[in-house]
Protein backbone atom coordinates (compact mmCIF):
# COMPACT_ATOMS: atom_id res chain seq x y z
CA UNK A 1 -31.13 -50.99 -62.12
CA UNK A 2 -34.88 -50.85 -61.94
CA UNK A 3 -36.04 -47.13 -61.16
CA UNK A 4 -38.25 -49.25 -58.24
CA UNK A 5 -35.04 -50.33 -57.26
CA UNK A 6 -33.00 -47.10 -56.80
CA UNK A 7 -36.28 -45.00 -55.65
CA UNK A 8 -36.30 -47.98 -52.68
CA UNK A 9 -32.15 -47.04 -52.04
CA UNK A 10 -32.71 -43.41 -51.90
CA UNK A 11 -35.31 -44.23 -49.13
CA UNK A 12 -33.29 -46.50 -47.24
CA UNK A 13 -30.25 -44.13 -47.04
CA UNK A 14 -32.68 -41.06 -46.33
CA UNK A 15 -33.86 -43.22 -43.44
CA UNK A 16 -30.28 -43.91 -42.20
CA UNK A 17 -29.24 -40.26 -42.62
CA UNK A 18 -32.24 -39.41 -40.22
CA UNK A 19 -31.57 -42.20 -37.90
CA UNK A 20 -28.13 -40.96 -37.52
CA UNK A 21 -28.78 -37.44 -37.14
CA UNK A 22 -31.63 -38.50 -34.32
CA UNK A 23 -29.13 -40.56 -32.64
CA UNK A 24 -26.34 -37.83 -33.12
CA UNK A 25 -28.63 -35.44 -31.85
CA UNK A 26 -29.61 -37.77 -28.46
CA UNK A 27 -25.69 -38.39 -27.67
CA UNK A 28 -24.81 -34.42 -27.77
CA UNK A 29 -25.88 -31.69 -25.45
CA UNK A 30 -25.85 -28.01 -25.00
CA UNK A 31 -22.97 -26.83 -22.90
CA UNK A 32 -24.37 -24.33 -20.31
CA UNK A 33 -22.79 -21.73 -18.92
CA UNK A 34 -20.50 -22.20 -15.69
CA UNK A 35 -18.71 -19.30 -15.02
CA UNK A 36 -19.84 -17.23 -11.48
CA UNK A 37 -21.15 -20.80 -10.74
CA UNK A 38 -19.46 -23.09 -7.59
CA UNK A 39 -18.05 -25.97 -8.74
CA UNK A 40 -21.20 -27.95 -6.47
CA UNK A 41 -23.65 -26.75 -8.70
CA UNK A 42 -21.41 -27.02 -11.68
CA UNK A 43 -20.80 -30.51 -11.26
CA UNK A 44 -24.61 -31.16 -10.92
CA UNK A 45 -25.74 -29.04 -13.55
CA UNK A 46 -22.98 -31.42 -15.98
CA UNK A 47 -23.67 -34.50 -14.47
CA UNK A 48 -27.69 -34.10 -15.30
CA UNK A 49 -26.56 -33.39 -18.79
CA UNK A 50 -24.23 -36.79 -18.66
CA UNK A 51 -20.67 -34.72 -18.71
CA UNK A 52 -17.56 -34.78 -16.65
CA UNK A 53 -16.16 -31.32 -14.27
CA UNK A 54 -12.80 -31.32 -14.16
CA UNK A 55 -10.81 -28.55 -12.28
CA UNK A 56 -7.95 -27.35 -14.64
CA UNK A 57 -6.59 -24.84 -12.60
CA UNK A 58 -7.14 -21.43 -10.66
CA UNK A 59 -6.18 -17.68 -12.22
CA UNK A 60 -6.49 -14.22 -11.44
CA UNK A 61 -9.88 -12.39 -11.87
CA UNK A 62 -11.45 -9.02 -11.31
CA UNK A 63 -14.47 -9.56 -11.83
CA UNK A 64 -15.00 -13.34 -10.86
CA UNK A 65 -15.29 -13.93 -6.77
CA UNK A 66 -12.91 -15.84 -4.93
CA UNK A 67 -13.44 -19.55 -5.31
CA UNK A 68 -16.18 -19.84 -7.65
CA UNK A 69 -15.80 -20.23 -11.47
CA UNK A 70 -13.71 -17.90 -14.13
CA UNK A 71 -13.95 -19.87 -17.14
CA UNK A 72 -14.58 -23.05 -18.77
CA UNK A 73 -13.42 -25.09 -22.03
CA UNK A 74 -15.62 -26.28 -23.90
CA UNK A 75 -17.54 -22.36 -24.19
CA UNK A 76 -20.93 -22.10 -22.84
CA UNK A 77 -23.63 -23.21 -25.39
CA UNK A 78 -21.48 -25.29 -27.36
CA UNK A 79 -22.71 -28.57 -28.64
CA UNK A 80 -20.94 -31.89 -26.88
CA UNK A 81 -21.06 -35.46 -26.90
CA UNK A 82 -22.64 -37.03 -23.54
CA UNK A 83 -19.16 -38.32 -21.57
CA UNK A 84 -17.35 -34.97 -22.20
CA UNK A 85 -14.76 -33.99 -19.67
CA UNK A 86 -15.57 -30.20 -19.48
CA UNK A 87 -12.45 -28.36 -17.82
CA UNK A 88 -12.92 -25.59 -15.47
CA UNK A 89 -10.58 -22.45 -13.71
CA UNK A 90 -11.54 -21.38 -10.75
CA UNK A 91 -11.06 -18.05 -9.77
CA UNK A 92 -8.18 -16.75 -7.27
CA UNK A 93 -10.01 -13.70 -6.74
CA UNK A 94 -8.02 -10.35 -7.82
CA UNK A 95 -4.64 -10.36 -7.99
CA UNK A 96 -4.96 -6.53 -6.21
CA UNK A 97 -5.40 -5.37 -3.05
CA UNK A 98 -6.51 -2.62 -1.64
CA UNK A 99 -4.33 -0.50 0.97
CA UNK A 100 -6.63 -0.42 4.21
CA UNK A 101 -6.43 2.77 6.76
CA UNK A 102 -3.58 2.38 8.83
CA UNK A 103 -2.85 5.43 10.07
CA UNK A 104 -1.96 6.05 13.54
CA UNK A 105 -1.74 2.21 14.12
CA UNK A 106 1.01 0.73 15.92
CA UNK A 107 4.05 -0.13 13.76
CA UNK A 108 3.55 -3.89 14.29
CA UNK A 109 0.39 -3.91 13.66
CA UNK A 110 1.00 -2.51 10.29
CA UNK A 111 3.44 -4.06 9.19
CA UNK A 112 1.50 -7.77 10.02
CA UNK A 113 -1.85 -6.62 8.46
CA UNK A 114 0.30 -5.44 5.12
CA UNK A 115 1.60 -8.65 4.68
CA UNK A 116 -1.36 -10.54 5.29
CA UNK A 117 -3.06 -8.83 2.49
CA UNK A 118 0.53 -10.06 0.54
CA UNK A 119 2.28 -6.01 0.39
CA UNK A 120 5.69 -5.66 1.50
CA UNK A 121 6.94 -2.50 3.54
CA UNK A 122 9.75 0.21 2.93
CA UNK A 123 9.78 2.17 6.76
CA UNK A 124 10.90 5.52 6.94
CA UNK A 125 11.09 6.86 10.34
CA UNK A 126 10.45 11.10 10.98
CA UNK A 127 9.88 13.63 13.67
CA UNK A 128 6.27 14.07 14.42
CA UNK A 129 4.45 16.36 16.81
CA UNK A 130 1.28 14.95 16.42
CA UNK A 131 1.70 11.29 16.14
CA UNK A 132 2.69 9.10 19.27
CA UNK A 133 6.06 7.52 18.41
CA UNK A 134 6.04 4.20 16.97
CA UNK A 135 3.14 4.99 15.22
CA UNK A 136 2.22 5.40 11.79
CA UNK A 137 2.12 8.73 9.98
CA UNK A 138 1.45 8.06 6.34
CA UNK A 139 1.56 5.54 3.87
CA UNK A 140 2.20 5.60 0.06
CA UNK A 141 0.17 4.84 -2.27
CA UNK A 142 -2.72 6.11 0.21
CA UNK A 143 -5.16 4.13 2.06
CA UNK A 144 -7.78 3.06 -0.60
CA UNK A 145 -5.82 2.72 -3.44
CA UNK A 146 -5.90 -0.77 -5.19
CA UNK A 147 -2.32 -2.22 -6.06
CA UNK A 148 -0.49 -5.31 -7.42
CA UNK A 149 0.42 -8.15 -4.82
CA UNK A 150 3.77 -8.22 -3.79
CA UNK A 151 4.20 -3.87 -4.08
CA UNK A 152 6.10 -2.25 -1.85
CA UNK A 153 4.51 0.53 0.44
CA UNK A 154 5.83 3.08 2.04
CA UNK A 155 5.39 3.78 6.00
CA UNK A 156 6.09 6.33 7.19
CA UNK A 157 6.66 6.07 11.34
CA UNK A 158 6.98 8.50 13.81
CA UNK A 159 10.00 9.01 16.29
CA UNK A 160 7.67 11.88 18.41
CA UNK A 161 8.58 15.40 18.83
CA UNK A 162 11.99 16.15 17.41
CA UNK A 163 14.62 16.64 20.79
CA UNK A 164 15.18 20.34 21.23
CA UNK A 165 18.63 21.36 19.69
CA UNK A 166 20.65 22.69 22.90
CA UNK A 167 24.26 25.02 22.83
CA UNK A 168 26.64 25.83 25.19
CA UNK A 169 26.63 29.77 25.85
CA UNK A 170 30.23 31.15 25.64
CA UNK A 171 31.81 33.75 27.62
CA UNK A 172 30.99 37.33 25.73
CA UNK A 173 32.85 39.44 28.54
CA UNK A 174 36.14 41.00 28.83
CA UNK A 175 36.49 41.88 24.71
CA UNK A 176 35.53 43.63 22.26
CA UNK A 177 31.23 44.19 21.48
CA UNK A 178 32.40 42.86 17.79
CA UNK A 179 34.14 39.66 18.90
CA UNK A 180 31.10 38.60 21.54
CA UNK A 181 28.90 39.10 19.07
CA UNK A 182 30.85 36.57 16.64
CA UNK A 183 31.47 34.35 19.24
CA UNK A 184 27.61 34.22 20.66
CA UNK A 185 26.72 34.09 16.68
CA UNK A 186 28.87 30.96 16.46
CA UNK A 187 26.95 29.14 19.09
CA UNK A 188 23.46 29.31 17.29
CA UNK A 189 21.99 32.28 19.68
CA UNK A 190 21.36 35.57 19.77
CA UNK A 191 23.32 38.06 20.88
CA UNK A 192 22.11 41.58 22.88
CA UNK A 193 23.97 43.89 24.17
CA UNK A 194 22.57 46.61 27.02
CA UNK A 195 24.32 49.35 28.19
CA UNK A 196 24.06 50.35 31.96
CA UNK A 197 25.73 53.30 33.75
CA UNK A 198 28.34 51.42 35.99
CA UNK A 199 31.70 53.37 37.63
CA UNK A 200 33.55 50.68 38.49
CA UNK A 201 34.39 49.67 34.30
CA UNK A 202 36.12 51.70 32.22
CA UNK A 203 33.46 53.11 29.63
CA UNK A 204 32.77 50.29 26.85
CA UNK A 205 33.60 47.69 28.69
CA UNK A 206 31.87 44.16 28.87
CA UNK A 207 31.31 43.43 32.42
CA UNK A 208 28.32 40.80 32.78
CA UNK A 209 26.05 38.63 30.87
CA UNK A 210 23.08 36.30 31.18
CA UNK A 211 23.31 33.42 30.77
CA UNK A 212 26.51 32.72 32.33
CA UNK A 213 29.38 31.14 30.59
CA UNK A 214 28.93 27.22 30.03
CA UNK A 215 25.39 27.52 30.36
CA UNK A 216 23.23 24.85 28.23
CA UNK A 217 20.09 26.50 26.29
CA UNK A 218 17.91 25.65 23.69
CA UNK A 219 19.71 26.94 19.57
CA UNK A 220 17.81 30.35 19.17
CA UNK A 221 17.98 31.78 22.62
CA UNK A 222 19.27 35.03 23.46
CA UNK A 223 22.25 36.17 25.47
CA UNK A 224 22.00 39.68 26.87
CA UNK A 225 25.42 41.35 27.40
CA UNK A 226 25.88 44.42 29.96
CA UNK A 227 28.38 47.13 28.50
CA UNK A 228 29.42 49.68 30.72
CA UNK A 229 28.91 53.29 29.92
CA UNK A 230 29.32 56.72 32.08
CA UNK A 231 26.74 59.37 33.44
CA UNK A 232 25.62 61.83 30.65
């Protein structure tokens, strides 16, 4: 072959080389970047550029907000071919929540706005003297705190003011200072013993006390015994 001849082919396949690189270069884009974008603007921003949106799916983010975009296939900046179906996930938002300030809210009411924000409850109801019964005391983990969906909290409720413990007084007269004293002991109060100058007892003896027999009075209280003793 003529060196005219091959100098000519070199030219013509130069030529096509070029021509297909230009046209390679026309029918392929630059991918931008979607994420943090809605999928409105997403889908124009592709469509200008001659590519398909399609919606994949939806996940979990931290850092993406609810409803708009998390992440996209092909990457951001990556050469494609006009026609491309680029797929999308849309973000679900975080997959924590964070415990709101409940205390001192109705019961119902907490337990509704817990579940709403997808947190189950463990109750535990106490004594309070501060907190109107039925109403919450505490919760665990505290308000603030950011946990997984689905946890389990602990509320804590209040019953109100614990009922005063009551006893029945028993009878401390008529024996021994020793056995009244057991016997008053026994019944969650206190016993006291006074002695008063009476003649119509025999010296020692246990004649009267207050409260009576079969009285009811709050655990702790005192009974006062009278013990009879002679003139000095």
């Amino acid at each position: 072959m003529k060196k005219s001849a091959i100098g000519l082919l070199v030219v013509v396949l130069l030529a096509a080389v070029l021509v297909s690189g230009c046209d390679r270069i026309k029918r392929t884009v630059e991918l931008p970047d979607l994420t943090k974008s809605t999928i409105e603007n997403a889908k124009i921003s592709l469509e200008k550029r001659g590519l398909n949106l399609v919606v994949e799916d939806s996940l979990f983010s931290d850092n993406i907000q609810l409803g708009l975009i998390a992440k996209q296939y092909p990457l951001a900046l990556s050469d494609v071919y006009r026609g491309t179906d680029v797929k999308i996930w849309v973000s679900k938002g975080s997959d924590k929540v964070e415990i709101p300030a409940l205390e001192n809210a109705s019961l119902n009411d907490v337990l509704r706005k817990l579940a709403e924000i997808g947190l189950y409850s463990n109750v535990e109801f106490v004594y309070s003297e501060t907190i109107e019964k039925d109403n919450v005391i505490s919760l665990d983990p505290a308000p603030g705190t950011k946990v997984d969906l689905d946890s389990y909290i602990e509320v804590k409720v209040s019953m109100g003011p614990e009922a005063q413990k009551t006893a029945v007084v028993p009878k401390a007269t008529g024996m021994s200072k020793s056995s009244a004293k057991s016997k008053i002991e026994a019944a969650g109060l206190v016993p006291k013993f006074v002695y008063r100058v009476h003649t119509e007892y025999y010296e020692g003896t246990l004649y009267y006390q207050t409260p009576k027999k079969g009285s009811v009075v709050p655990v702790g209280s005192s009974v006062t015994v009278y013990i009879a003793t002679v003139l000095d």
